[in-house]
Protein backbone atom coordinates (compact mmCIF):
# COMPACT_ATOMS: atom_id res chain seq x y z
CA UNK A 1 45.23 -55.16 -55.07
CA UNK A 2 48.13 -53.92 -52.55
CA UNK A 3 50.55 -51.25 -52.76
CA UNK A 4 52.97 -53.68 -53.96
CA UNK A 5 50.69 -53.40 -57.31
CA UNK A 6 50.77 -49.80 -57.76
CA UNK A 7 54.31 -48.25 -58.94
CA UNK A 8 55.99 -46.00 -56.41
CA UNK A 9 57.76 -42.84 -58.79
CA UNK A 10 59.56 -39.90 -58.51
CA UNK A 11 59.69 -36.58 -60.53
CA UNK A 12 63.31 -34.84 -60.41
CA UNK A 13 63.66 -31.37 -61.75
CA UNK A 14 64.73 -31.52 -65.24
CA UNK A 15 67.90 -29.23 -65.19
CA UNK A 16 69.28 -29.70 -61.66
CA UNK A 17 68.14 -33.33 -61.37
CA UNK A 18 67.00 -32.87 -57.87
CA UNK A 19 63.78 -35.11 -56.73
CA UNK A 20 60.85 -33.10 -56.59
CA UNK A 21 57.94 -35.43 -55.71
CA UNK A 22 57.74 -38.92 -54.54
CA UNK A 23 54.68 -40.87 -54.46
CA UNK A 24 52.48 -43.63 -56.30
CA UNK A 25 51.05 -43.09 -60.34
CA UNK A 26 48.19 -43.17 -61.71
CA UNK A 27 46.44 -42.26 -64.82
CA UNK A 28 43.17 -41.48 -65.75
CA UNK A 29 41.31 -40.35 -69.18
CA UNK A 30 42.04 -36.20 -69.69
CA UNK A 31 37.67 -36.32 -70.62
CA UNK A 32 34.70 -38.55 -71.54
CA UNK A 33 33.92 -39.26 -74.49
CA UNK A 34 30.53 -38.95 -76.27
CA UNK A 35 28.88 -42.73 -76.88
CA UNK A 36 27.08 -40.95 -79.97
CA UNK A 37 29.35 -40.30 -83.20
CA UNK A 38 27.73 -38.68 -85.93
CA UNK A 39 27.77 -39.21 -89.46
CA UNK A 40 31.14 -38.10 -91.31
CA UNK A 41 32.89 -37.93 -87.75
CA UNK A 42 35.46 -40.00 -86.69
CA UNK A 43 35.53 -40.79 -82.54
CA UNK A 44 38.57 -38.19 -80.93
CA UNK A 45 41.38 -40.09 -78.87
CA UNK A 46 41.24 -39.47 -75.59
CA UNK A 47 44.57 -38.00 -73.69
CA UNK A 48 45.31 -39.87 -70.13
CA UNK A 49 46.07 -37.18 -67.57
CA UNK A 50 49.50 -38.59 -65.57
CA UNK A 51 50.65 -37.66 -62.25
CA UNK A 52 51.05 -39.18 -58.79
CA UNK A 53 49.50 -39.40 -55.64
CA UNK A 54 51.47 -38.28 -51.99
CA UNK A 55 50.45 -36.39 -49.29
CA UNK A 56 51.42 -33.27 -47.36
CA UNK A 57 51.93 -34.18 -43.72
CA UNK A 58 49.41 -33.12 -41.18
CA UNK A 59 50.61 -31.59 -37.54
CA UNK A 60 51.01 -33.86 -35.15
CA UNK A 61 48.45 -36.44 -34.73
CA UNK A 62 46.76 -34.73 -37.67
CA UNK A 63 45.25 -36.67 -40.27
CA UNK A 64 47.54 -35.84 -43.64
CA UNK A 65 46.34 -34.45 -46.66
CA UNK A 66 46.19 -36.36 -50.01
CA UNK A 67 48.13 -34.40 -52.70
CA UNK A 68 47.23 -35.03 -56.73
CA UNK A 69 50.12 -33.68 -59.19
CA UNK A 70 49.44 -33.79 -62.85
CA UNK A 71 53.38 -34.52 -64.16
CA UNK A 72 54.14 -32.53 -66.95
CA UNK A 73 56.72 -32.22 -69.86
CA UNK A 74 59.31 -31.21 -69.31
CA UNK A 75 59.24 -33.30 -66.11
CA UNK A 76 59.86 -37.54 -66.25
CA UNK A 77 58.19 -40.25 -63.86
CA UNK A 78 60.74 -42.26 -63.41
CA UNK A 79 59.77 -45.48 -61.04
CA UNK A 80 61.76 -46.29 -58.12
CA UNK A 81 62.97 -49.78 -57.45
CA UNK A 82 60.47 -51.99 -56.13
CA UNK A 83 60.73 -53.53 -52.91
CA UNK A 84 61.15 -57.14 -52.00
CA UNK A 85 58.12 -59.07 -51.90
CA UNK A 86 58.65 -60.38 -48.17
CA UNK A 87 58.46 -56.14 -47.80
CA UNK A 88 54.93 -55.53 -49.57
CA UNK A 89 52.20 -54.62 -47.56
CA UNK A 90 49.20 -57.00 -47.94
């Protein structure tokens, strides 16, 4: 997998449209689910938990520091335009 395979988005503010976030998405179940079900019960969807992945720059020559932001309604991930393949890393 490269970059190239993972979406690059943005978050812009709702009312002002103004970006607030740019970065890469990813999704991952909200909680785990129990492998036993018990008589009468019927197994409980599980929500996936959306967001993207950026970074808060470091000082210089500072290692930067990964940033995880759940995205939340009433806030969009839109994706940006993806690059040219002669462009992709990898």
């Amino acid at each position: 997998m490269t970059t190239a395979d993972i979406p690059r988005v943005r978050v812009r503010d709702p009312k002002t449209g103004h970006v607030l976030l740019e970065g890469y998405y990813f999704e991952f179940p909200e909680w785990n689910r129990c492998p036993v079900v018990f008589d009468g019960e019927t197994p409980q969807e599980v929500p996936l938990v959306r967001g993207i992945v950026t970074y808060n720059p470091g000082d210089w020559n500072m290692a930067n520091e990964i940033r995880i932001v759940r995205v939340t309604p009433p806030h969009k991930i839109e994706v940006i335009e993806p690059k040219k393949p002669e462009d992709s890393i990898g």
